[in-house]
C-alpha atoms as a PDB file:
ATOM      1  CA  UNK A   1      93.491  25.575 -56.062  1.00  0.00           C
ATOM      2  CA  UNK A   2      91.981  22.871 -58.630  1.00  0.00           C
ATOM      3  CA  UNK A   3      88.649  21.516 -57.270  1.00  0.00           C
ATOM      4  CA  UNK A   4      88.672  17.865 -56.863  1.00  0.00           C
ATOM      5  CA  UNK A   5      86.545  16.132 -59.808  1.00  0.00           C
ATOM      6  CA  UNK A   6      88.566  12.668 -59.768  1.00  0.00           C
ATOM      7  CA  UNK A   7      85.040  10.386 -58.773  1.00  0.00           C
ATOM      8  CA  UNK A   8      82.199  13.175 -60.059  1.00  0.00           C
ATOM      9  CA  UNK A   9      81.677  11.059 -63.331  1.00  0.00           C
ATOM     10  CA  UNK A  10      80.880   6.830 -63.067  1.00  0.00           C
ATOM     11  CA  UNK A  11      83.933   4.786 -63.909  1.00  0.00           C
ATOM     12  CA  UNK A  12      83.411   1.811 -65.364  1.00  0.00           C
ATOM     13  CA  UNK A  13      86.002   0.255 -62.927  1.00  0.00           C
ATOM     14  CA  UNK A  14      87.550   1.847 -59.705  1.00  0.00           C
ATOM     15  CA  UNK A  15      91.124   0.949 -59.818  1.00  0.00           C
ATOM     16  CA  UNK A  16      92.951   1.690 -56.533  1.00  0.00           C
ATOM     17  CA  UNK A  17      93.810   4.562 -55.373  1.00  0.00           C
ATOM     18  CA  UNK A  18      97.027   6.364 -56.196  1.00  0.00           C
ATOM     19  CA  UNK A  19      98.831   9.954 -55.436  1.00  0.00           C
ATOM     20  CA  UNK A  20      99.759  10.142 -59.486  1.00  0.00           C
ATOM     21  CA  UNK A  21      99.290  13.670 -61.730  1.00  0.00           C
ATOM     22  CA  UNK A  22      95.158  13.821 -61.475  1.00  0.00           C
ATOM     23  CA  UNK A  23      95.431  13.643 -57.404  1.00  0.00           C
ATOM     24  CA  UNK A  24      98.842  16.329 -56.841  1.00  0.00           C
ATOM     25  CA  UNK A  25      96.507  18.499 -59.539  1.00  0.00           C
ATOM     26  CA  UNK A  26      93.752  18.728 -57.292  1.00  0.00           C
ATOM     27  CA  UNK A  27      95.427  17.540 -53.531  1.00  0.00           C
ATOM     28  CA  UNK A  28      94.926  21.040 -52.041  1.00  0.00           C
ATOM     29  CA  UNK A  29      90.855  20.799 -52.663  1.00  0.00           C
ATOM     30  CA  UNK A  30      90.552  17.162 -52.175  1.00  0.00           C
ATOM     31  CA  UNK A  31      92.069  16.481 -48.325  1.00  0.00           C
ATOM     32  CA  UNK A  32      90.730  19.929 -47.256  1.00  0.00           C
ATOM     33  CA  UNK A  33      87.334  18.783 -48.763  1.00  0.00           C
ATOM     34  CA  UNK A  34      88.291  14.911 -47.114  1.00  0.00           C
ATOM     35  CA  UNK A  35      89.762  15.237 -43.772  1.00  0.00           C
ATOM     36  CA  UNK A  36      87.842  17.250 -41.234  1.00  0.00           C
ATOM     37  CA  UNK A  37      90.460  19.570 -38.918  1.00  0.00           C
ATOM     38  CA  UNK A  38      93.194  19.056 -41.976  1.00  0.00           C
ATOM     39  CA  UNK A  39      93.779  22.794 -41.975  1.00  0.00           C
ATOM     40  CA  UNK A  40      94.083  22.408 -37.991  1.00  0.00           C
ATOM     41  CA  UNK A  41      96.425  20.335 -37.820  1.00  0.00           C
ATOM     42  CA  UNK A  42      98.663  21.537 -40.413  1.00  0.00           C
ATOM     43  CA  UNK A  43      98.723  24.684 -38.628  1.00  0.00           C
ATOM     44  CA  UNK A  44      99.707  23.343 -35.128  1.00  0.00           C
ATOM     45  CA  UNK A  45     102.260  20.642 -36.356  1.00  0.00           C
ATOM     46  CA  UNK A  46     104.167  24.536 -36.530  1.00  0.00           C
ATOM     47  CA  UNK A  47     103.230  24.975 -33.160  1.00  0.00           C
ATOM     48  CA  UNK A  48     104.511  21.497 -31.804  1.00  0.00           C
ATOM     49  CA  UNK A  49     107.519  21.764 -34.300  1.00  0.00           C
ATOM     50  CA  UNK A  50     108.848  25.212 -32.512  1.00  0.00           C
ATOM     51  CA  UNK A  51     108.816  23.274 -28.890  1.00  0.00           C
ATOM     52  CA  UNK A  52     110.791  19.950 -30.150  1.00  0.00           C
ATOM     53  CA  UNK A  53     113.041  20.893 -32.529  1.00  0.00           C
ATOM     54  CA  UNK A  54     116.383  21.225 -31.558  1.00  0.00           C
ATOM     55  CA  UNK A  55     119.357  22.817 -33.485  1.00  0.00           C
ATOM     56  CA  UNK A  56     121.767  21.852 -35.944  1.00  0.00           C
ATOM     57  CA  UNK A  57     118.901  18.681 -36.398  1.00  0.00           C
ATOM     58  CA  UNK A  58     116.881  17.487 -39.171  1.00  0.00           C
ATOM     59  CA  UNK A  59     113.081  17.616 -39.162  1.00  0.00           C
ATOM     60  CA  UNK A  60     111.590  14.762 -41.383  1.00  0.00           C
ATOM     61  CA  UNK A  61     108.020  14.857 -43.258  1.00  0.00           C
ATOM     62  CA  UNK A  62     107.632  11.763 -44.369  1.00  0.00           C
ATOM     63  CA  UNK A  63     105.029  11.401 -46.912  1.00  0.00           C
ATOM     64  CA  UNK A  64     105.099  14.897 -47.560  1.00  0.00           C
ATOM     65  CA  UNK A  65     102.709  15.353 -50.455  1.00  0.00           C
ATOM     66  CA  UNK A  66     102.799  18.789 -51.525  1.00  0.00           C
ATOM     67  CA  UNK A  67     104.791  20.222 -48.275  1.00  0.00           C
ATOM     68  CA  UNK A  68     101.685  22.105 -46.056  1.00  0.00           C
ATOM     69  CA  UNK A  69     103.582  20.102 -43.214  1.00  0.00           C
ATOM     70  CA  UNK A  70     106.991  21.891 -43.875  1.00  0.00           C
ATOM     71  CA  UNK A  71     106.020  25.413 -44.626  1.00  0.00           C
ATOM     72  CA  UNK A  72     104.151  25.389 -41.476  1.00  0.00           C
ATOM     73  CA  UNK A  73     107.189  24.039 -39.276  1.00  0.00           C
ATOM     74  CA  UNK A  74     109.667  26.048 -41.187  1.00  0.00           C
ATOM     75  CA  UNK A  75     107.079  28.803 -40.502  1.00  0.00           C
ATOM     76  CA  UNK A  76     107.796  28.547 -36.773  1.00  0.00           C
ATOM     77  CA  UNK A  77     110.654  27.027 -35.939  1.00  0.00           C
ATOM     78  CA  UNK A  78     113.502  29.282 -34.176  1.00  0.00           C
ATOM     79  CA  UNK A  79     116.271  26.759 -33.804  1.00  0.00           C
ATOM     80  CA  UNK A  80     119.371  27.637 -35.574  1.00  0.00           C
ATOM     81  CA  UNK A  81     120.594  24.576 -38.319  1.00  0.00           C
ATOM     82  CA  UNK A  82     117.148  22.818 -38.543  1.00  0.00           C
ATOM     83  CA  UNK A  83     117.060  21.499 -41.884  1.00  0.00           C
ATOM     84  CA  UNK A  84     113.708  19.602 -43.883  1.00  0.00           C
ATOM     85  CA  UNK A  85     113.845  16.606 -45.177  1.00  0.00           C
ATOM     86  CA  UNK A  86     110.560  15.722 -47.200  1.00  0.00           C
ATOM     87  CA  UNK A  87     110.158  12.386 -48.431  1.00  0.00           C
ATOM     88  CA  UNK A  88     107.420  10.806 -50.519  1.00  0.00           C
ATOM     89  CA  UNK A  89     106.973   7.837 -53.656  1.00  0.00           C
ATOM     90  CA  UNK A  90     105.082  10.078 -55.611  1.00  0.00           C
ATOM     91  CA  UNK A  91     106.922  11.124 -58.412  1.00  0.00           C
ATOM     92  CA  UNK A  92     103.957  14.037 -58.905  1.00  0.00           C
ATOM     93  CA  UNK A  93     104.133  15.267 -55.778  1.00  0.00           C
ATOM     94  CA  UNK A  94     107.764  15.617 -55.026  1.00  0.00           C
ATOM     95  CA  UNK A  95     107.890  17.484 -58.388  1.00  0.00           C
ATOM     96  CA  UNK A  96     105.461  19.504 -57.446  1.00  0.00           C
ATOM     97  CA  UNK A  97     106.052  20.303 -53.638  1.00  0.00           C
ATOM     98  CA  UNK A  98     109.773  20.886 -54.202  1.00  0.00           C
ATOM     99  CA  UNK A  99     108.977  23.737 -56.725  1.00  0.00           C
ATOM    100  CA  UNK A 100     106.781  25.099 -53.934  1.00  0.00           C
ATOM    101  CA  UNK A 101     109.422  24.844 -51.383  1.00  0.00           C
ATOM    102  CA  UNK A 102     111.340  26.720 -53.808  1.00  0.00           C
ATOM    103  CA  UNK A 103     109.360  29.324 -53.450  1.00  0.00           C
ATOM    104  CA  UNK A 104     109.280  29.739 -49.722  1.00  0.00           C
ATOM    105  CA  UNK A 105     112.297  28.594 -48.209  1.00  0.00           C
ATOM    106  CA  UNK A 106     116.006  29.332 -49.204  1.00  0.00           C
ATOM    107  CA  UNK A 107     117.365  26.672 -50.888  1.00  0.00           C
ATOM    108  CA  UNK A 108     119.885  24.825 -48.278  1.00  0.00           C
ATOM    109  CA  UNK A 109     117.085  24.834 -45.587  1.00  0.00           C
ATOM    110  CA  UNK A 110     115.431  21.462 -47.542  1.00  0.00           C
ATOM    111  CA  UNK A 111     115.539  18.738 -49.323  1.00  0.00           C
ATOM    112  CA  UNK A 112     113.092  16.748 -51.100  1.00  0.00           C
ATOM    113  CA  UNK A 113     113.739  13.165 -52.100  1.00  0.00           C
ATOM    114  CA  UNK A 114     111.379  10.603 -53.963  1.00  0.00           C
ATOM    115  CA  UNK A 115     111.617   7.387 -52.123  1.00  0.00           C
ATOM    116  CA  UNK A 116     110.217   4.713 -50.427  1.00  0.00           C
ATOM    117  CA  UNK A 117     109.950   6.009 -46.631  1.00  0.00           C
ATOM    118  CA  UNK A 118     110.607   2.859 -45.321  1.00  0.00           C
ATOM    119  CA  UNK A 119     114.414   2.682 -47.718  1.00  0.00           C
ATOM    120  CA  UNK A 120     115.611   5.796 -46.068  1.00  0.00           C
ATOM    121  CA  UNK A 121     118.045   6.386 -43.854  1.00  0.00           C
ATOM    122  CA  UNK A 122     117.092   8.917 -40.510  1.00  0.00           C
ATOM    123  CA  UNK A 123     119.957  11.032 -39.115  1.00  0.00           C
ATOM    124  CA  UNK A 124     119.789  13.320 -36.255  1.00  0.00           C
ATOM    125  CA  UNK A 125     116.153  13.837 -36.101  1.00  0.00           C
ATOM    126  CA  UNK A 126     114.365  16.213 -33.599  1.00  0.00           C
ATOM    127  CA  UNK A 127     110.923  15.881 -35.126  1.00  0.00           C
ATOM    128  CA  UNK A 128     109.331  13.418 -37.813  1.00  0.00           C
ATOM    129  CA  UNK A 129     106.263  13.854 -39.202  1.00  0.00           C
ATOM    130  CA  UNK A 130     104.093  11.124 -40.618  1.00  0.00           C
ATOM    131  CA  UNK A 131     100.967  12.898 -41.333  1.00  0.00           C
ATOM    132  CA  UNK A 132      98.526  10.820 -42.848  1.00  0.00           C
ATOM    133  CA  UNK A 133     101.025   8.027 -44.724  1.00  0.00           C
ATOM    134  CA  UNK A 134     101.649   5.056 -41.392  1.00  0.00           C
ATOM    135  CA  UNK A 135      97.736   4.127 -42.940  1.00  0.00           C
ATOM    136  CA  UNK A 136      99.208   3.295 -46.472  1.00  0.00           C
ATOM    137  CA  UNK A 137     101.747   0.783 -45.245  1.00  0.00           C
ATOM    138  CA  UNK A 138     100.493  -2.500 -45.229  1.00  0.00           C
ATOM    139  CA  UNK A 139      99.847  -3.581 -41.656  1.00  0.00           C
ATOM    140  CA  UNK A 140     102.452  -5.939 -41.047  1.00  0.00           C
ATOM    141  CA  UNK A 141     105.587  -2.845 -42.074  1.00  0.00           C
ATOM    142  CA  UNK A 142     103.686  -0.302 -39.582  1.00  0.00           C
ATOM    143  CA  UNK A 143     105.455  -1.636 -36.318  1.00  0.00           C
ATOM    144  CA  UNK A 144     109.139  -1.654 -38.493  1.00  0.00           C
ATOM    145  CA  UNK A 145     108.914   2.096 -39.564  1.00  0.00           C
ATOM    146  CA  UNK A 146     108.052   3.368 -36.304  1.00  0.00           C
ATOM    147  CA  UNK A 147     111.117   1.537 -34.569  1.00  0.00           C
ATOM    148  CA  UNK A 148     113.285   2.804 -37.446  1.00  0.00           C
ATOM    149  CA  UNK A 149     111.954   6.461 -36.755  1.00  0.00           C
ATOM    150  CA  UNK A 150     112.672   5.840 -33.239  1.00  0.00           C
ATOM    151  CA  UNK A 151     116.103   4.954 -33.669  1.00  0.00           C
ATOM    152  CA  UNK A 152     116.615   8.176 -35.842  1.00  0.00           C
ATOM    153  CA  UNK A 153     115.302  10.596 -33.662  1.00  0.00           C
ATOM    154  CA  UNK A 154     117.196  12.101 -31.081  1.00  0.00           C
ATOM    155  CA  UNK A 155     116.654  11.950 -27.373  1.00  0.00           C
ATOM    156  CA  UNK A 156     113.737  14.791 -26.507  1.00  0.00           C
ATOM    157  CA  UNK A 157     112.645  13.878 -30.202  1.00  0.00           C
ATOM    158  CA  UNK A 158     109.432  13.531 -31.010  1.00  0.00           C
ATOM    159  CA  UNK A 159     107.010  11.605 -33.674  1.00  0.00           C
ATOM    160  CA  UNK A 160     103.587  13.852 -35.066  1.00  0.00           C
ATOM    161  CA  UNK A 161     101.232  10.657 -36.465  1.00  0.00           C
ATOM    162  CA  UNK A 162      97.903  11.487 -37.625  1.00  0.00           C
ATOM    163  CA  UNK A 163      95.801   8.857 -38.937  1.00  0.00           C
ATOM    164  CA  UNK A 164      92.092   8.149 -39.823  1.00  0.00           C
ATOM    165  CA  UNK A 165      90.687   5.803 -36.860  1.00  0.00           C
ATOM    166  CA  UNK A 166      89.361   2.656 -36.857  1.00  0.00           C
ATOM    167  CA  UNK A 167      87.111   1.805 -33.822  1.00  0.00           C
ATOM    168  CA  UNK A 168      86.534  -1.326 -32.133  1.00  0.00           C
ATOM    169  CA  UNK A 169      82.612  -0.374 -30.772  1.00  0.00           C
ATOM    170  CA  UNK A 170      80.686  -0.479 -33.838  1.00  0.00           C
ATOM    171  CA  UNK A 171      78.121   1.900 -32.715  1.00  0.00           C
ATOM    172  CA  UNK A 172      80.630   4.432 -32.737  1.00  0.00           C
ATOM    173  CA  UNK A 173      82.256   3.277 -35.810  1.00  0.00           C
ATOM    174  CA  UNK A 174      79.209   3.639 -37.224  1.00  0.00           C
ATOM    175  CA  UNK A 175      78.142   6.882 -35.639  1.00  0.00           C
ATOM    176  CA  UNK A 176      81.746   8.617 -36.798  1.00  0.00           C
ATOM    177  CA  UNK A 177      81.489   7.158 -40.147  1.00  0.00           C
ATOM    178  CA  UNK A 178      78.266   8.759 -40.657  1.00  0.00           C
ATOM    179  CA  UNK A 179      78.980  12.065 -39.717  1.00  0.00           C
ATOM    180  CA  UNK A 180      82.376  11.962 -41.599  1.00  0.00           C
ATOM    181  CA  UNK A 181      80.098  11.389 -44.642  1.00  0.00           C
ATOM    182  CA  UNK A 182      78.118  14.154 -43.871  1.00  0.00           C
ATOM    183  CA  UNK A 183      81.089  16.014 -43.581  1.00  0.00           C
ATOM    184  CA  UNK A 184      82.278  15.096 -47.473  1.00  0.00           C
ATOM    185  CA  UNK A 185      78.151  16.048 -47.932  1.00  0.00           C
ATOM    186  CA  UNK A 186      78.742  19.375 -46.651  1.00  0.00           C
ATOM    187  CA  UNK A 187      81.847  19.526 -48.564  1.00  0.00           C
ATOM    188  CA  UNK A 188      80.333  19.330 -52.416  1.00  0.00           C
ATOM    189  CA  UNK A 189      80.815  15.829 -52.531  1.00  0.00           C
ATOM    190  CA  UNK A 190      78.060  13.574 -54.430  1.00  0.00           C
ATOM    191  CA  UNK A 191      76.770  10.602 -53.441  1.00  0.00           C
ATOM    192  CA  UNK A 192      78.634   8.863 -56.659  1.00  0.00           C
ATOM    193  CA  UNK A 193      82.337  10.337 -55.766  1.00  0.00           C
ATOM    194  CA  UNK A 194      82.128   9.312 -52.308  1.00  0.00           C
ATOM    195  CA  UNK A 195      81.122   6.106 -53.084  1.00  0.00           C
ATOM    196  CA  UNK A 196      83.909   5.722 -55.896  1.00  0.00           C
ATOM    197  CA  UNK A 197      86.580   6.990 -53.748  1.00  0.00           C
ATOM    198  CA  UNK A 198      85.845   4.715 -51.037  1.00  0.00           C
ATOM    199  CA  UNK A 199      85.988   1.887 -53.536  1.00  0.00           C
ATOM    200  CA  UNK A 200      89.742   2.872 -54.806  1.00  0.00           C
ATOM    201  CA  UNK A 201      90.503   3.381 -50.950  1.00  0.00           C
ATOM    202  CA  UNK A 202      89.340   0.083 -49.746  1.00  0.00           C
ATOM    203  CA  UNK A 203      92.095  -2.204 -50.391  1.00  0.00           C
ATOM    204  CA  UNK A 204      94.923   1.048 -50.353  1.00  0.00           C
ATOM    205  CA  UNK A 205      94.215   3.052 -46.797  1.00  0.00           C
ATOM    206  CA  UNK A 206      93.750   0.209 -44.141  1.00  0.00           C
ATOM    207  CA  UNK A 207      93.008   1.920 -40.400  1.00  0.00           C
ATOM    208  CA  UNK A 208      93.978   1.259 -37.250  1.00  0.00           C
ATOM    209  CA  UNK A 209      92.602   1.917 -33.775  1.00  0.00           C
ATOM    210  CA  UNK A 210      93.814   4.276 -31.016  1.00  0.00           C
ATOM    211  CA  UNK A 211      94.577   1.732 -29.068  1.00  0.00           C
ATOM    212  CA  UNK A 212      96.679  -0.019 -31.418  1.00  0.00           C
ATOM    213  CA  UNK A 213      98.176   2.953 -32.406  1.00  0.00           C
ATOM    214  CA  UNK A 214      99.557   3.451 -29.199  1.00  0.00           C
ATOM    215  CA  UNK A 215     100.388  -0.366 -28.542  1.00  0.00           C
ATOM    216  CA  UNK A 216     102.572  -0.435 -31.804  1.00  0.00           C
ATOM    217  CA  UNK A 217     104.026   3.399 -30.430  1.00  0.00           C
ATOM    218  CA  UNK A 218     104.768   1.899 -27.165  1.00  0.00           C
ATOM    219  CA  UNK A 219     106.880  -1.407 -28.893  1.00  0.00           C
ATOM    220  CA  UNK A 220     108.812   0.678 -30.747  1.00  0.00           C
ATOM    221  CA  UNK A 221     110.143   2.223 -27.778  1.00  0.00           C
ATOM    222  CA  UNK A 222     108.132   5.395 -27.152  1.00  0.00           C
ATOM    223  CA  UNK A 223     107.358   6.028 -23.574  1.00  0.00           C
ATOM    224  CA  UNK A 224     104.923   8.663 -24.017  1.00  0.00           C
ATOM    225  CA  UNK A 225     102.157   8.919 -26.585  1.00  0.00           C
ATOM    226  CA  UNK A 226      99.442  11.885 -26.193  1.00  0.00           C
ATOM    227  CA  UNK A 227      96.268  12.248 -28.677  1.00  0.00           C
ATOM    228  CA  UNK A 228      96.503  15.900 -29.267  1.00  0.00           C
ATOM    229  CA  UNK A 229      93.707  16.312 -31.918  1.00  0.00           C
ATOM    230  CA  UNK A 230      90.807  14.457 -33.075  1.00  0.00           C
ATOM    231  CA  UNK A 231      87.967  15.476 -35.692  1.00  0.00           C
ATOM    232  CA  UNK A 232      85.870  12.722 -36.159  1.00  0.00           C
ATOM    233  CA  UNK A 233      87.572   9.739 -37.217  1.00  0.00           C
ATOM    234  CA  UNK A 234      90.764  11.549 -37.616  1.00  0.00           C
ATOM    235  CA  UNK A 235      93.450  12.071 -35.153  1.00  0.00           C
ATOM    236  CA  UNK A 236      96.664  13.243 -34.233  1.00  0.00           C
ATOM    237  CA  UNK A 237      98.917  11.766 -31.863  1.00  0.00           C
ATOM    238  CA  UNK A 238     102.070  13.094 -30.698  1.00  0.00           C
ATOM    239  CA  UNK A 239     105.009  10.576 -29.748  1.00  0.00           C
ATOM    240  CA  UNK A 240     107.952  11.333 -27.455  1.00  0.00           C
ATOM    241  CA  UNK A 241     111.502   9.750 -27.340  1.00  0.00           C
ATOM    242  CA  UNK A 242     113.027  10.203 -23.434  1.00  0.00           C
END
């Protein structure tokens, strides 16, 4: 695992943020380092994965980065016929996590396509996964990728989402914010590459509430929507199709 060094030395100016060859180098390091309860929740997406999905399906990671979502469901799911389908722009990190994959999974249990989540097609779908990518669609396409997962997931599917929070009190905004900081702190971060990351972040990762989470969940026609897991200002929500 290559230790994330992207923001340790001052850029003259910090251009946006973007999952090309320097971030799939060092992903691993940087969202364990980033995202407090990652590790947790890549673990248990296994454990929700074995209880939804059905057989002879299709279990979807959309905005798959480097796969941790996959392994671990293909790790624990016991239906016969499930197949992966693992989606992402990045041409680094499709590269890179189908070569992994490779490695750990026979070779008609997967697929792994670079494209724009929001071009693809969903067919038979017992689980989708959107861990940590619904927060780098603009705003305004959120509401039309959720109804399209909804239409491709079977009945008894469900939708994993786990986002980074926004909060409407701003004590607690502020409260969570600071400890999340501490967190990146604790982590081996310096003051400089948290405050450079945040800069290429600003305009690229837009948050959005629980409650609006669930609103937007509820539209596109889920009846049920559960917060599973929280750490901080991250969280998990799990969405079900009746």
């Amino acid at each position: 695992m290559q230790r994330d060094s992207i923001y340790a030395l001052p850029q003259g100016q910090v251009v946006d943020f973007a999952f090309n060859e320097a971030v799939a180098d060092v992903f691993p390091d940087m969202i364990r380092r980033s995202v407090p309860g990652y590790e947790t929740i890549i673990g248990l997406l296994g454990v929700i994965a074995r209880r939804y999905a059905q057989p002879n399906t299709q279990i979807y990671d959309l905005g798959c980065s480097l796969g941790a979502a996959t392994l671990s469901m293909a790790s624990q799911v016991r239906a016969d016929g499930v197949r992966f389908v693992c989606v992402d722009n990045s041409v680094a990190m499709t590269r890179r996590c189908e070569q992994i994959l490779q490695r750990h999974l026979p070779m008609g249990q997967f697929q792994v396509e670079c494209a724009d989540i929001q071009a693809i097609s969903l067919e038979k779908a017992s689980v989708v996964v959107l861990n940590f990518t619904l927060q780098f669609l603009k705003p305004a396409e959120r509401l039309l990728m959720l109804c399209k997962i909804y239409e491709g997931l079977l009945p008894g599917g469900v939708l994993i989402l786990s986002e980074k929070l926004q909060f409407a009190d701003a004590s607690e905004q502020a409260l969570l914010t600071d400890i999340h900081l501490e967190f990146k702190r604790a982590n081996g971060y310096s003051e400089l590459e948290i405050s450079q990351k945040r800069s290429a972040l600003e305009n690229v990762l837009i948050p959005d509430t629980f409650e609006q989470q669930v609103e937007r969940l509820q539209a596109a026609g889920f009846s049920q929507t559960v917060k599973w897991f929280q750490g901080f200002n991250f969280a998990s929500l799990l969405a079900v199709k009746v």
